[in-house]
Structures are given as structure tokens and as C-alpha cells.
PDB file of N, CA and C in Angstrom:
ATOM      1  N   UNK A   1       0.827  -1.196   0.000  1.00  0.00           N
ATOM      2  CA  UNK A   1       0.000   0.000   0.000  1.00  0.00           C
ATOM      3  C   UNK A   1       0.868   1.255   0.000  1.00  0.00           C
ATOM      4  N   UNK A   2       2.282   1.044   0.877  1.00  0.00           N
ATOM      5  CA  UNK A   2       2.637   2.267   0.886  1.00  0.00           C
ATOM      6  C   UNK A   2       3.446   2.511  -0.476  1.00  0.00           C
ATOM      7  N   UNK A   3       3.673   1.642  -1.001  1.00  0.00           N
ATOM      8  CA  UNK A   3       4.814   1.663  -2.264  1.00  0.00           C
ATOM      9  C   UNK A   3       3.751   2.255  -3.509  1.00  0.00           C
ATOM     10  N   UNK A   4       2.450   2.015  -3.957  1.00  0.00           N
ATOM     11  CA  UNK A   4       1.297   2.335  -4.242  1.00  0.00           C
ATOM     12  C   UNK A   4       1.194   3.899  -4.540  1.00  0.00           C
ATOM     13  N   UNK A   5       0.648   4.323  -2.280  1.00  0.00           N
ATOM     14  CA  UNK A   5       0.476   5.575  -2.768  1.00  0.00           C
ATOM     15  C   UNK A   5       2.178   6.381  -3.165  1.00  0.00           C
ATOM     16  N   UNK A   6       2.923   5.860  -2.437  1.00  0.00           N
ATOM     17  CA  UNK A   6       4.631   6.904  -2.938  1.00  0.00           C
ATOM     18  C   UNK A   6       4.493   6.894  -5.038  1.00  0.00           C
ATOM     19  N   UNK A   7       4.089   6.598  -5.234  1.00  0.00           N
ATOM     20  CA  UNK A   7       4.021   5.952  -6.655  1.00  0.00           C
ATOM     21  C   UNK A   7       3.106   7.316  -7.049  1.00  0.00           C
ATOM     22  N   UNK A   8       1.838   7.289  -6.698  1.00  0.00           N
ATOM     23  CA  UNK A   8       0.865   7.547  -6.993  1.00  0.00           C
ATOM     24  C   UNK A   8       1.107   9.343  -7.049  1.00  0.00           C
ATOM     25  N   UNK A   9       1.618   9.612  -5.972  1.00  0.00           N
ATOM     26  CA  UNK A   9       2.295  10.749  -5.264  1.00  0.00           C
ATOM     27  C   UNK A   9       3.352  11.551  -6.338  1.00  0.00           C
ATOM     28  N   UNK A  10       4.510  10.468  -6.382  1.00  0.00           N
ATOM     29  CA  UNK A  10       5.259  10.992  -7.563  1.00  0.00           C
ATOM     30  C   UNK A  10       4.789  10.921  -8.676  1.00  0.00           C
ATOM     31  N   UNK A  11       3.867  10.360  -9.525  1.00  0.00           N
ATOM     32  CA  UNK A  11       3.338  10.540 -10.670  1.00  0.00           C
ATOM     33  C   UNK A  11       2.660  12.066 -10.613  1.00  0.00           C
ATOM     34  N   UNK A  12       1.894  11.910  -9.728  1.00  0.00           N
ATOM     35  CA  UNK A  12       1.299  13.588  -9.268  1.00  0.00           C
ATOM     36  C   UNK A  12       2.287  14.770  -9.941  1.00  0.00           C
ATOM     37  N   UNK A  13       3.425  14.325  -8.751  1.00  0.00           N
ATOM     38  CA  UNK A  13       4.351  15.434  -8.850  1.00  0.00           C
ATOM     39  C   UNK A  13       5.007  15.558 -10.172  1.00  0.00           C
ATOM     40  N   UNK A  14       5.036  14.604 -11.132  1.00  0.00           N
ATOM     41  CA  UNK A  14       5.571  14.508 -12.201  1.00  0.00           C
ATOM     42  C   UNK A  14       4.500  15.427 -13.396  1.00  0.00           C
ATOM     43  N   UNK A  15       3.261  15.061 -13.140  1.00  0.00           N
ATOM     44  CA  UNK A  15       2.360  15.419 -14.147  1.00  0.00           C
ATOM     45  C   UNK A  15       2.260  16.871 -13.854  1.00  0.00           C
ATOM     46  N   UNK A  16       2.412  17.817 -12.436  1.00  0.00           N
ATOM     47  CA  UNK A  16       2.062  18.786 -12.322  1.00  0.00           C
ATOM     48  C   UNK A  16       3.233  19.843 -12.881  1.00  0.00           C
ATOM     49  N   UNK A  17       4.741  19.384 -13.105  1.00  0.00           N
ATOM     50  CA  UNK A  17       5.569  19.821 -13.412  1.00  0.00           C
ATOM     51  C   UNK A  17       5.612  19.806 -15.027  1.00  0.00           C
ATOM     52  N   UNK A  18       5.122  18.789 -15.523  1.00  0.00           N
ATOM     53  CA  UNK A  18       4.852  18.850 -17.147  1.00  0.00           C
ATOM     54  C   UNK A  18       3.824  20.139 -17.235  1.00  0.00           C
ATOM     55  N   UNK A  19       2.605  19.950 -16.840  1.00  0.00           N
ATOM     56  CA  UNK A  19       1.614  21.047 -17.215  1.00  0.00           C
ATOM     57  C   UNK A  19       2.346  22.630 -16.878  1.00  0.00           C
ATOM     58  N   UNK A  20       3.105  22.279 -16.265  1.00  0.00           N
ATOM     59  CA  UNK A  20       3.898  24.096 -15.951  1.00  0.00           C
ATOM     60  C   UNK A  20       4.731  24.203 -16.914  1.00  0.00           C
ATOM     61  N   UNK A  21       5.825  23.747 -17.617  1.00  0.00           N
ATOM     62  CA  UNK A  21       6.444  24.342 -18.352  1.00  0.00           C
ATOM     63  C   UNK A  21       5.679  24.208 -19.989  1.00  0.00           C
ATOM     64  N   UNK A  22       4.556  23.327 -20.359  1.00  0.00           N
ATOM     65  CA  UNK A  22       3.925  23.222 -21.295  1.00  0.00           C
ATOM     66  C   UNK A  22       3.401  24.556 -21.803  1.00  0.00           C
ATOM     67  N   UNK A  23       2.707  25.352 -20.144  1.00  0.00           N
ATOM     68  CA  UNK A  23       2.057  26.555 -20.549  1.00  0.00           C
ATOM     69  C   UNK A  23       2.603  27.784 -21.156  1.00  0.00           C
ATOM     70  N   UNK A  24       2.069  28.612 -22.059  1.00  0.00           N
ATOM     71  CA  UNK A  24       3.007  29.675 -22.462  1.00  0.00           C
ATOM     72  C   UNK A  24       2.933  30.998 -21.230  1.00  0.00           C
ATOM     73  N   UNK A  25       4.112  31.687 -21.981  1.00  0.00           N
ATOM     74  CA  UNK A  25       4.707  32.233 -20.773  1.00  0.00           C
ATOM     75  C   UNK A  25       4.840  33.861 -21.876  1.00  0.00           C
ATOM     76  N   UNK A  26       4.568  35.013 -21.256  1.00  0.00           N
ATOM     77  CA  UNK A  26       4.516  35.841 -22.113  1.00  0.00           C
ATOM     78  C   UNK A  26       6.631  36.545 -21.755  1.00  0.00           C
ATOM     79  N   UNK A  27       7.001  36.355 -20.391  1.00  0.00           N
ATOM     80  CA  UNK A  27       8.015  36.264 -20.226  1.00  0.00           C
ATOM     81  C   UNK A  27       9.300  35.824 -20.932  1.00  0.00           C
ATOM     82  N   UNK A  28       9.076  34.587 -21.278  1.00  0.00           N
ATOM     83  CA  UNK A  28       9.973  33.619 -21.643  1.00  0.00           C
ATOM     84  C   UNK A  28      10.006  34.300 -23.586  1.00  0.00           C
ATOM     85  N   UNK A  29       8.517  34.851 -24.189  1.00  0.00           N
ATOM     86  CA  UNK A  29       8.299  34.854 -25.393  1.00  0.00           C
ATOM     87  C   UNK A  29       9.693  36.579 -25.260  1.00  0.00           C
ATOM     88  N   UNK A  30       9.340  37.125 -24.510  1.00  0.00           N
ATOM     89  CA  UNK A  30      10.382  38.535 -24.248  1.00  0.00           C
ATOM     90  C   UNK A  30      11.364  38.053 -24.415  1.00  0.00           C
ATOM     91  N   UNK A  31      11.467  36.954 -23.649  1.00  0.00           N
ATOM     92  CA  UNK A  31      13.197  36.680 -23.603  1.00  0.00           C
ATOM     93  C   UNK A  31      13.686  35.840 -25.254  1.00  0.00           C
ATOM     94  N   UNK A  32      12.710  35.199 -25.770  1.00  0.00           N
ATOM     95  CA  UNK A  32      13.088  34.675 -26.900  1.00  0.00           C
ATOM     96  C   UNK A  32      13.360  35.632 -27.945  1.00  0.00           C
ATOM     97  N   UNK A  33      13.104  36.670 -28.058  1.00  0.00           N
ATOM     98  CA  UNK A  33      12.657  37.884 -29.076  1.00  0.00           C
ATOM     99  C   UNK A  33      13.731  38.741 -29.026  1.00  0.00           C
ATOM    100  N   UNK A  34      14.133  38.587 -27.564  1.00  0.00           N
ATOM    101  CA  UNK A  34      15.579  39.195 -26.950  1.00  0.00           C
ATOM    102  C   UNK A  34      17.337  38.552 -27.623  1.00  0.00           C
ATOM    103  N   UNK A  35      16.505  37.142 -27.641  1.00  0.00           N
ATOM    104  CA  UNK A  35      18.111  35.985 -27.705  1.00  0.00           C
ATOM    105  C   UNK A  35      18.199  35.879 -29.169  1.00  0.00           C
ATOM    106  N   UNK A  36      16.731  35.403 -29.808  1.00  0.00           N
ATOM    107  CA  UNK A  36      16.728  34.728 -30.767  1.00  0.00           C
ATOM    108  C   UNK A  36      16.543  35.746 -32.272  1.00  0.00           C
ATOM    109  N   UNK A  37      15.804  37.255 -31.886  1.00  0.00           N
ATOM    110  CA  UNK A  37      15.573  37.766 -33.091  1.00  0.00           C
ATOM    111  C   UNK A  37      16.209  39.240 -32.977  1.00  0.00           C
ATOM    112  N   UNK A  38      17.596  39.232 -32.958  1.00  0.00           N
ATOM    113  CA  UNK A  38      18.427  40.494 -32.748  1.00  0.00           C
ATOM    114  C   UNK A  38      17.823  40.866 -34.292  1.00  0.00           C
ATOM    115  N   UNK A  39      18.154  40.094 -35.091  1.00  0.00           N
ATOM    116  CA  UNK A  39      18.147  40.513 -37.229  1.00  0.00           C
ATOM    117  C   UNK A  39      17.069  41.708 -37.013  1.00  0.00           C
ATOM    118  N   UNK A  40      15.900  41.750 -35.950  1.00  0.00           N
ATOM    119  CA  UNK A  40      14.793  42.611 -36.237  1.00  0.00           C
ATOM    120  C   UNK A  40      15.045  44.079 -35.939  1.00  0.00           C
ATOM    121  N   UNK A  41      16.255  44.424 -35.581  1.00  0.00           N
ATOM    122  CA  UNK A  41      16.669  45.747 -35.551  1.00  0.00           C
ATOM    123  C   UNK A  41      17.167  46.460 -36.997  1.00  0.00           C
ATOM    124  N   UNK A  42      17.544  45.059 -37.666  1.00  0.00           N
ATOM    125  CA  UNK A  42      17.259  45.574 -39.375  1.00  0.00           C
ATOM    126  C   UNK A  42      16.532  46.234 -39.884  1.00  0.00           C
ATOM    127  N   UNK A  43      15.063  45.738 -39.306  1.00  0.00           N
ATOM    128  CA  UNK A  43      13.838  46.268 -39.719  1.00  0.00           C
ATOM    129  C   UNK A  43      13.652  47.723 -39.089  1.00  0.00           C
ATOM    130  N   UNK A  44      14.112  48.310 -37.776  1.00  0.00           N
ATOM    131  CA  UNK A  44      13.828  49.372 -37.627  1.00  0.00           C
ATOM    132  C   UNK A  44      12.899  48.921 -36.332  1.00  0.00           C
ATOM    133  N   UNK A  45      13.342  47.540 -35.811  1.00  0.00           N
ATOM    134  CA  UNK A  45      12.471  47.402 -34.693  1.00  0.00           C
ATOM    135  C   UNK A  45      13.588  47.082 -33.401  1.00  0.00           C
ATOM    136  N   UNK A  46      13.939  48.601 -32.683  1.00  0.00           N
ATOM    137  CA  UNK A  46      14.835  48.122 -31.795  1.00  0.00           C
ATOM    138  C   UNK A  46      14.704  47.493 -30.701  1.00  0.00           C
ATOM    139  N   UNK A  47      13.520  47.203 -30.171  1.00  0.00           N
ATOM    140  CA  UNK A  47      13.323  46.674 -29.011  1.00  0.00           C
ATOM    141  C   UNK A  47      12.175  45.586 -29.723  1.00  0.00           C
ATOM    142  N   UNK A  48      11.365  44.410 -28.529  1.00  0.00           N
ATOM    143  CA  UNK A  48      10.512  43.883 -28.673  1.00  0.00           C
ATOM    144  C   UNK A  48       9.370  44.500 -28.624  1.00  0.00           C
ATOM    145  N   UNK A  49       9.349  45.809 -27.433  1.00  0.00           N
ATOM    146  CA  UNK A  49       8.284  46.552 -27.644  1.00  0.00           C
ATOM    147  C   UNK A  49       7.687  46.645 -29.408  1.00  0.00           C
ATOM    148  N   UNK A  50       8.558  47.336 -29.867  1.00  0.00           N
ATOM    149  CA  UNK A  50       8.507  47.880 -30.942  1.00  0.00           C
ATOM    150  C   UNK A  50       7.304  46.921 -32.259  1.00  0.00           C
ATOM    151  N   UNK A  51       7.836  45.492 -31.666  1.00  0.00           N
ATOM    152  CA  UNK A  51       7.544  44.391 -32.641  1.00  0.00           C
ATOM    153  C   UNK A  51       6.028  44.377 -32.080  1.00  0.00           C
ATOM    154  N   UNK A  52       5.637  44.071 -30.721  1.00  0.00           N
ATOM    155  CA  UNK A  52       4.581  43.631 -30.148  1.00  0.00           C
ATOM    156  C   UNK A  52       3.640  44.694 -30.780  1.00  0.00           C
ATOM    157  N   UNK A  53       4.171  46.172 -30.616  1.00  0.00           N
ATOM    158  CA  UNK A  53       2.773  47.454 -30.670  1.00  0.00           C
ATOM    159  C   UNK A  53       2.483  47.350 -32.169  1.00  0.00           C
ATOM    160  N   UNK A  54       2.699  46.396 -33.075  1.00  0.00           N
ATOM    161  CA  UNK A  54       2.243  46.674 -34.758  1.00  0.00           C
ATOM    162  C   UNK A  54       1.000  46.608 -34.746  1.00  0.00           C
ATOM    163  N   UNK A  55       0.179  45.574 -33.922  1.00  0.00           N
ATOM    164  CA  UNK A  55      -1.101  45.174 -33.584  1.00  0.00           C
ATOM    165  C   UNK A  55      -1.754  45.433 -31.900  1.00  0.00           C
ATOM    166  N   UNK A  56      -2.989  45.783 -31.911  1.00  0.00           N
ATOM    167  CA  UNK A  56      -3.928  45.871 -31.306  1.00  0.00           C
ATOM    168  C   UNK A  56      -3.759  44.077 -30.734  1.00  0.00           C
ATOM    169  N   UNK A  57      -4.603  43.709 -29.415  1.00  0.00           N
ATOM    170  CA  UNK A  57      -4.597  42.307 -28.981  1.00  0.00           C
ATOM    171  C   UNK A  57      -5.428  41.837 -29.870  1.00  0.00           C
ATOM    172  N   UNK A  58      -6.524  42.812 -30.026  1.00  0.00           N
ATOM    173  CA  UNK A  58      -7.568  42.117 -30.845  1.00  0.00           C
ATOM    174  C   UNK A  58      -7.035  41.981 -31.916  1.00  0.00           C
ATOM    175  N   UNK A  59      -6.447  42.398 -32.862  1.00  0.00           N
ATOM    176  CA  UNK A  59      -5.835  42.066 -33.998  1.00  0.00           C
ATOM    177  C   UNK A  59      -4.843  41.024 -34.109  1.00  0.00           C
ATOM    178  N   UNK A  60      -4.173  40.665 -33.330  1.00  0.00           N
ATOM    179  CA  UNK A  60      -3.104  40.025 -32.902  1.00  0.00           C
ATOM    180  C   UNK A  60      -3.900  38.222 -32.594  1.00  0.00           C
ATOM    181  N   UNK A  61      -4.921  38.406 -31.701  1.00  0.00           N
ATOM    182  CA  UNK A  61      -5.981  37.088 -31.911  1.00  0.00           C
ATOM    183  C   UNK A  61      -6.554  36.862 -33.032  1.00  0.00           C
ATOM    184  N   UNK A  62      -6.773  37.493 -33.938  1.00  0.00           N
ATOM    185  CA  UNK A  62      -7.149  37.024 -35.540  1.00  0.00           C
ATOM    186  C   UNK A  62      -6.200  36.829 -35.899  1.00  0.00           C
ATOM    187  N   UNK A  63      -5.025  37.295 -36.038  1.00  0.00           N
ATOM    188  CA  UNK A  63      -3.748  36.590 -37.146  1.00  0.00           C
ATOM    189  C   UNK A  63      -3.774  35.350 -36.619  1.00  0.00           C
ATOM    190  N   UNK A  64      -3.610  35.146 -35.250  1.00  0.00           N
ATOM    191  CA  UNK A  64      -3.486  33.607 -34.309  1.00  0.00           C
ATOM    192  C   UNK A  64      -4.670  33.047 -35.477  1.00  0.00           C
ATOM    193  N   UNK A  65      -6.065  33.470 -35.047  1.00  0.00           N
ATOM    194  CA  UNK A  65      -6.987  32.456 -34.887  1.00  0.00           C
ATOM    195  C   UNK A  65      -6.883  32.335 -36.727  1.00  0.00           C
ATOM    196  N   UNK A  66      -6.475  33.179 -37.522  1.00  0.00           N
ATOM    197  CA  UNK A  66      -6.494  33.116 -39.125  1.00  0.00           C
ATOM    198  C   UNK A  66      -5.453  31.499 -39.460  1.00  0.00           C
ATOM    199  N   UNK A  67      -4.818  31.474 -38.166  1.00  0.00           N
ATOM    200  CA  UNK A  67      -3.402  30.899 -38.933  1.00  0.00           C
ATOM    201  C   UNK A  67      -2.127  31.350 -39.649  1.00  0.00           C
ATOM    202  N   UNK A  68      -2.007  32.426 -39.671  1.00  0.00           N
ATOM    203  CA  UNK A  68      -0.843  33.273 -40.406  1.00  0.00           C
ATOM    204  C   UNK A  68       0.214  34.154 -39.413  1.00  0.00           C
ATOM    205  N   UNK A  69       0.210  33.314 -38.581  1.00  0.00           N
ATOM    206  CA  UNK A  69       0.749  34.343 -37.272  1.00  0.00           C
ATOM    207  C   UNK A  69       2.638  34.498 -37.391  1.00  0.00           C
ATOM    208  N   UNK A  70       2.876  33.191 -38.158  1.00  0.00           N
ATOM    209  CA  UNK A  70       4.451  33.422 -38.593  1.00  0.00           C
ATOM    210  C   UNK A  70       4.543  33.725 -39.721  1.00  0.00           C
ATOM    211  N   UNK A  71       3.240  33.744 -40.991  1.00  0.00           N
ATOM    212  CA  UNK A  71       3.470  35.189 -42.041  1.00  0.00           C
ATOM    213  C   UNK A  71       4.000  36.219 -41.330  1.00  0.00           C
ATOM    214  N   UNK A  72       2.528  36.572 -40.173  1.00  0.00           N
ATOM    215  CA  UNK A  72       2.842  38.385 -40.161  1.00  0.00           C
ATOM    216  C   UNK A  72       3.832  38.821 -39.203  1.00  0.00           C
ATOM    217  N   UNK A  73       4.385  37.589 -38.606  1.00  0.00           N
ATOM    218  CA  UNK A  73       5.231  38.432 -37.792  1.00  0.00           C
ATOM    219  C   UNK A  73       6.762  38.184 -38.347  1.00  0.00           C
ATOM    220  N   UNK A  74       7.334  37.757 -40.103  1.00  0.00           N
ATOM    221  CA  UNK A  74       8.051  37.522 -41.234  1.00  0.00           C
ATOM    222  C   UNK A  74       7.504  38.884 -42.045  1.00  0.00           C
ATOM    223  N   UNK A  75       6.274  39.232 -41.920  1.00  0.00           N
ATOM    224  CA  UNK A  75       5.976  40.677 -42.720  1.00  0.00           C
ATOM    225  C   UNK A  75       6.502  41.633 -42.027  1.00  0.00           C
ATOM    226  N   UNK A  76       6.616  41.544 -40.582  1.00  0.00           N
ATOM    227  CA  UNK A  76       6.882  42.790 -39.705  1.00  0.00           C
ATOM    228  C   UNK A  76       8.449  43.214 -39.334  1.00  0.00           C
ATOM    229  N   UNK A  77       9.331  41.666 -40.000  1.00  0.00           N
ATOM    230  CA  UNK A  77      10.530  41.337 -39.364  1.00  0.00           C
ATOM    231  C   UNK A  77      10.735  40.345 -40.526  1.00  0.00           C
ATOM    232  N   UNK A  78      11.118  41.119 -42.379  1.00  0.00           N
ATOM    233  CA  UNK A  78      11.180  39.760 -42.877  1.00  0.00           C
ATOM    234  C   UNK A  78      13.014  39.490 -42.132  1.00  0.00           C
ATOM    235  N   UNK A  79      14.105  40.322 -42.159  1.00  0.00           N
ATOM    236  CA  UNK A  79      15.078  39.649 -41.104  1.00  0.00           C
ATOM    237  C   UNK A  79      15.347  38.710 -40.148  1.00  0.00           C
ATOM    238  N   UNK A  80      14.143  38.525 -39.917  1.00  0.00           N
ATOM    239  CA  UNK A  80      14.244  37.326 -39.035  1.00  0.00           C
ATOM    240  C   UNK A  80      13.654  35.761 -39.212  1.00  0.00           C
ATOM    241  N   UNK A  81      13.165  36.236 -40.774  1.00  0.00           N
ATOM    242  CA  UNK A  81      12.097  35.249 -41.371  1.00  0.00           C
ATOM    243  C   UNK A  81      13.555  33.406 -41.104  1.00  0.00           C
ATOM    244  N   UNK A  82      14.020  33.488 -41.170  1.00  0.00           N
ATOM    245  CA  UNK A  82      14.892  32.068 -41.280  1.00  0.00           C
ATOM    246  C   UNK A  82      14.478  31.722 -39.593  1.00  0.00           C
ATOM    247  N   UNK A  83      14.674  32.502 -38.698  1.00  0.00           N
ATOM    248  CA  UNK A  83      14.446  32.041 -37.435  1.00  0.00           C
ATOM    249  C   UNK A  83      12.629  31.880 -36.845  1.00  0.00           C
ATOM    250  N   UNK A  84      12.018  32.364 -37.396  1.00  0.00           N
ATOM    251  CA  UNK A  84      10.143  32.318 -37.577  1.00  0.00           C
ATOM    252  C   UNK A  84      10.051  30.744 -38.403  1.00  0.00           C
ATOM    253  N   UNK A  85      10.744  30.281 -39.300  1.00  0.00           N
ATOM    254  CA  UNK A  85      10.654  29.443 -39.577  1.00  0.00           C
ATOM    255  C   UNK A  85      11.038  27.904 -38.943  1.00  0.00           C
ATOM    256  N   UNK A  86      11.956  28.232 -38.068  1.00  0.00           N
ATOM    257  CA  UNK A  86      12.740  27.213 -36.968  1.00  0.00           C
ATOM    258  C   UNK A  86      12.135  27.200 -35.984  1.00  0.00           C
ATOM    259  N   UNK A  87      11.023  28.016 -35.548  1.00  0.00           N
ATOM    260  CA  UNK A  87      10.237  28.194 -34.208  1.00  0.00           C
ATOM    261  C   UNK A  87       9.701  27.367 -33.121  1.00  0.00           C
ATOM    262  N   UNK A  88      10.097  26.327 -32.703  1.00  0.00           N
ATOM    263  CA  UNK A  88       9.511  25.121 -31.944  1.00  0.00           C
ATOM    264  C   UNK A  88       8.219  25.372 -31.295  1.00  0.00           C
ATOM    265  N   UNK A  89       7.280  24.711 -31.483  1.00  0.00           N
ATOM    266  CA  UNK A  89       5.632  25.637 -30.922  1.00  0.00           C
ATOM    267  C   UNK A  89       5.880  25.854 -29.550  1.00  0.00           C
ATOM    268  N   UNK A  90       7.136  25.539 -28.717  1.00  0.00           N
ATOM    269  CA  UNK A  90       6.649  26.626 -27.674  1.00  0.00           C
ATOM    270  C   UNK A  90       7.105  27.763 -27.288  1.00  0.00           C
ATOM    271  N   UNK A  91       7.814  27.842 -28.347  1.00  0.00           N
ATOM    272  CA  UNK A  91       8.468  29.204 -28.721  1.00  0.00           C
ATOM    273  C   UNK A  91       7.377  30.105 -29.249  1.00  0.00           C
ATOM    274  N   UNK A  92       6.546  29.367 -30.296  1.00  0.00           N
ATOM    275  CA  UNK A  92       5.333  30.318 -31.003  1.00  0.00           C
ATOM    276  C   UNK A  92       4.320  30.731 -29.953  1.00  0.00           C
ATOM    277  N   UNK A  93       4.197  29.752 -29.346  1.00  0.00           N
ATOM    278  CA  UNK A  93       2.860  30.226 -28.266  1.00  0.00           C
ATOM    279  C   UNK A  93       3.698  31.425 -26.961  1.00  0.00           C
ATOM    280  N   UNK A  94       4.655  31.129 -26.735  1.00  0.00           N
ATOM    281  CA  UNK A  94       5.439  32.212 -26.230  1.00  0.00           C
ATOM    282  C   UNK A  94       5.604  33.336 -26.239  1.00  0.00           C
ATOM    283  N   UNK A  95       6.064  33.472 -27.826  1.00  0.00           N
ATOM    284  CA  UNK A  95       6.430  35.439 -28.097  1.00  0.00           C
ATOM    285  C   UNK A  95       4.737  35.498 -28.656  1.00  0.00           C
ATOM    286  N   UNK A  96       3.876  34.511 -28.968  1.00  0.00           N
ATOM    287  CA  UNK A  96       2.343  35.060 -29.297  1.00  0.00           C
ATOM    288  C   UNK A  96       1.938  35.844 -27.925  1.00  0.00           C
ATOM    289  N   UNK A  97       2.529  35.362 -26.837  1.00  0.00           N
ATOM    290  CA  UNK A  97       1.649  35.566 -25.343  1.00  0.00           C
ATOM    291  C   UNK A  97       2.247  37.165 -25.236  1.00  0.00           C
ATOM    292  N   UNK A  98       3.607  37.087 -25.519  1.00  0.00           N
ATOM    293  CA  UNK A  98       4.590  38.538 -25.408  1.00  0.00           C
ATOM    294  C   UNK A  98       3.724  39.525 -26.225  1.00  0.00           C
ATOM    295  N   UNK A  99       3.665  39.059 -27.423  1.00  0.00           N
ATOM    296  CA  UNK A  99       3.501  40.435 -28.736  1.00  0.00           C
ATOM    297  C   UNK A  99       1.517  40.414 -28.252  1.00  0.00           C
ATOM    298  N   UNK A 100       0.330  39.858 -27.253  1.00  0.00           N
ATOM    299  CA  UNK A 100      -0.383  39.689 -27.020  1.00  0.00           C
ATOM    300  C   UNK A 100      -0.850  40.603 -26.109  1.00  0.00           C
ATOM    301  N   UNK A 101      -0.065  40.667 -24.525  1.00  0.00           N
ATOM    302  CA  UNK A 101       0.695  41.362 -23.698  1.00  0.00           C
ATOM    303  C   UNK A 101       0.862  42.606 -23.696  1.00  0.00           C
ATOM    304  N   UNK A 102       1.543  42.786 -24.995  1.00  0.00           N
ATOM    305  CA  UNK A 102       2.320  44.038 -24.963  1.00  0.00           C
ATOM    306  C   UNK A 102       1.923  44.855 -26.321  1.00  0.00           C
ATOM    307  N   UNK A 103       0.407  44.081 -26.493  1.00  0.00           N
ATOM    308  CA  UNK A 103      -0.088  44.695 -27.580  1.00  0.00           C
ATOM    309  C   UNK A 103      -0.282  46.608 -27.926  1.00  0.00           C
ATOM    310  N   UNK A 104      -0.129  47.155 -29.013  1.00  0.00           N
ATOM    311  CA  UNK A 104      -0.512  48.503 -28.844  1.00  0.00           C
ATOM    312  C   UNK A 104      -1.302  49.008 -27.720  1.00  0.00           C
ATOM    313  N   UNK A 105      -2.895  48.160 -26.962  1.00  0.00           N
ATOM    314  CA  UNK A 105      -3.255  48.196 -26.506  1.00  0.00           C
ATOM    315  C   UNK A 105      -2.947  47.627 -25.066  1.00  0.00           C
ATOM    316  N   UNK A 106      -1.911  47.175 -24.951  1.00  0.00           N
ATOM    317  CA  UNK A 106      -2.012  46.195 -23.674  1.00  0.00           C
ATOM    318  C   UNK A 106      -0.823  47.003 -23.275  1.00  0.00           C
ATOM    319  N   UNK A 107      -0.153  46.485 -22.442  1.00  0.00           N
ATOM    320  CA  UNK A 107       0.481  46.817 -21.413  1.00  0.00           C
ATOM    321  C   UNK A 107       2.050  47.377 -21.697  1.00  0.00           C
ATOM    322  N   UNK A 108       2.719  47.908 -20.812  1.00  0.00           N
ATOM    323  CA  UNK A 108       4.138  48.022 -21.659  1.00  0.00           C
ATOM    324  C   UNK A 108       5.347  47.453 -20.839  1.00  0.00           C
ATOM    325  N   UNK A 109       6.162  47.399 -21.613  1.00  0.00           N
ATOM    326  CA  UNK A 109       7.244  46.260 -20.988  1.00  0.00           C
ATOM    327  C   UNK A 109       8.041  47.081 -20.401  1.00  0.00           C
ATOM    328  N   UNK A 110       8.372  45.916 -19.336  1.00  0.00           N
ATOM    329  CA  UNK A 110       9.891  47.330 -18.962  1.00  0.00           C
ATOM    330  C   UNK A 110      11.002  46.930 -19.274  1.00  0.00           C
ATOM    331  N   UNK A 111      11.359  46.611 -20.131  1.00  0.00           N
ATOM    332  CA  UNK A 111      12.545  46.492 -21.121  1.00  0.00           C
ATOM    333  C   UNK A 111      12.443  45.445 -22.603  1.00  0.00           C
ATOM    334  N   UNK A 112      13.357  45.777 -23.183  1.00  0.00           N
ATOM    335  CA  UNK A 112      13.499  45.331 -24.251  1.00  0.00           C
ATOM    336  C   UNK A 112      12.419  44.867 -24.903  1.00  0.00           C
TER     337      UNK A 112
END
């Protein structure tokens, strides 16, 4: 019984640690945008701010919900288009949560 619940316990603890890093993180999408897409200062976009305010949230949930969300953010930053293309989805759901966030309308970052 006791080998059972210790079992039962760590599976717990196992499953609750998957569902946390699964979730997107609007943080982590800052920090990717930070590491991964310097090229977008090509464009005239020096910060991430810069990238996030092109769209309204509401606008920003239709490109999502259209499906074209690594078109437009390759239209906004074609410089960075080789790395939009390498994007591992939890990278996409990531800087989606960032550029979401920190929409024209939403909130503003305090850095980069």
C-alpha cells in the first residue's frame, strides 16, 4: 500500500511539473525575441516593444486564430524570417503571449 500511494504521489508530482512548463509564458516569449531575433533591428524594430505594438490584442488574436501568425510576424521582421521558420511551438505560443501582452493596446514592458 505504501509503495502504491509513494508511486501515486510521484506521478502527481511529475504530471504537475509537465503542465507548468507546457504553458506559455509571455516572459519567456520577451526573452526569446531578446536571444533569438536580434536581425529585427534591421527592420527598424529596436526593441521587442517595438515588434509587439504593430497590432492591437484584438488584432493580434485574428492573425493567431487566421493561422498566419508566422506570415505576419516575417511581414513585420522579414530579417528574421529564417528564425520564424525554426520556431519550436513553444516558442510560437510564447512570443504570441509577449507580442499579445504588450499589444498597442495592452500593457508596456519594462525592457526590451
Amino acid at each position: 500500500m505504501k509503495k502504491t500511494s509513494s508511486l501515486l504521489l510521484a506521478a502527481l508530482v511529475a504530471g504537475s511539473m509537465f503542465t507548468t512548463t507546457v504553458s506559455a509564458d509571455a516572459k519567456q516569449g520577451q526573452k526569446y525575441y531578446l536571444k533569438k531575433l536580434k536581425a529585427c533591428k534591421k527592420d527598424g524594430l529596436k526593441s521587442g516593444a517595438l515588434f509587439a505594438v504593430k497590432h492591437t490584442r484584438a488584432e493580434w488574436e485574428k492573425v493567431k486564430t487566421d493561422g498566419t501568425l508566422i506570415t505576419e510576424w516575417q511581414a513585420i521582421c522579414p530579417s528574421g524570417a529564417k528564425k520564424f521558420d525554426k520556431m519550436k511551438e513553444k516558442d510560437v505560443k510564447n512570443l504570441y503571449d509577449f507580442v499579445h501582452k504588450y499589444a498597442s493596446d495592452g500593457d508596456i514592458p519594462s525592457c526590451g
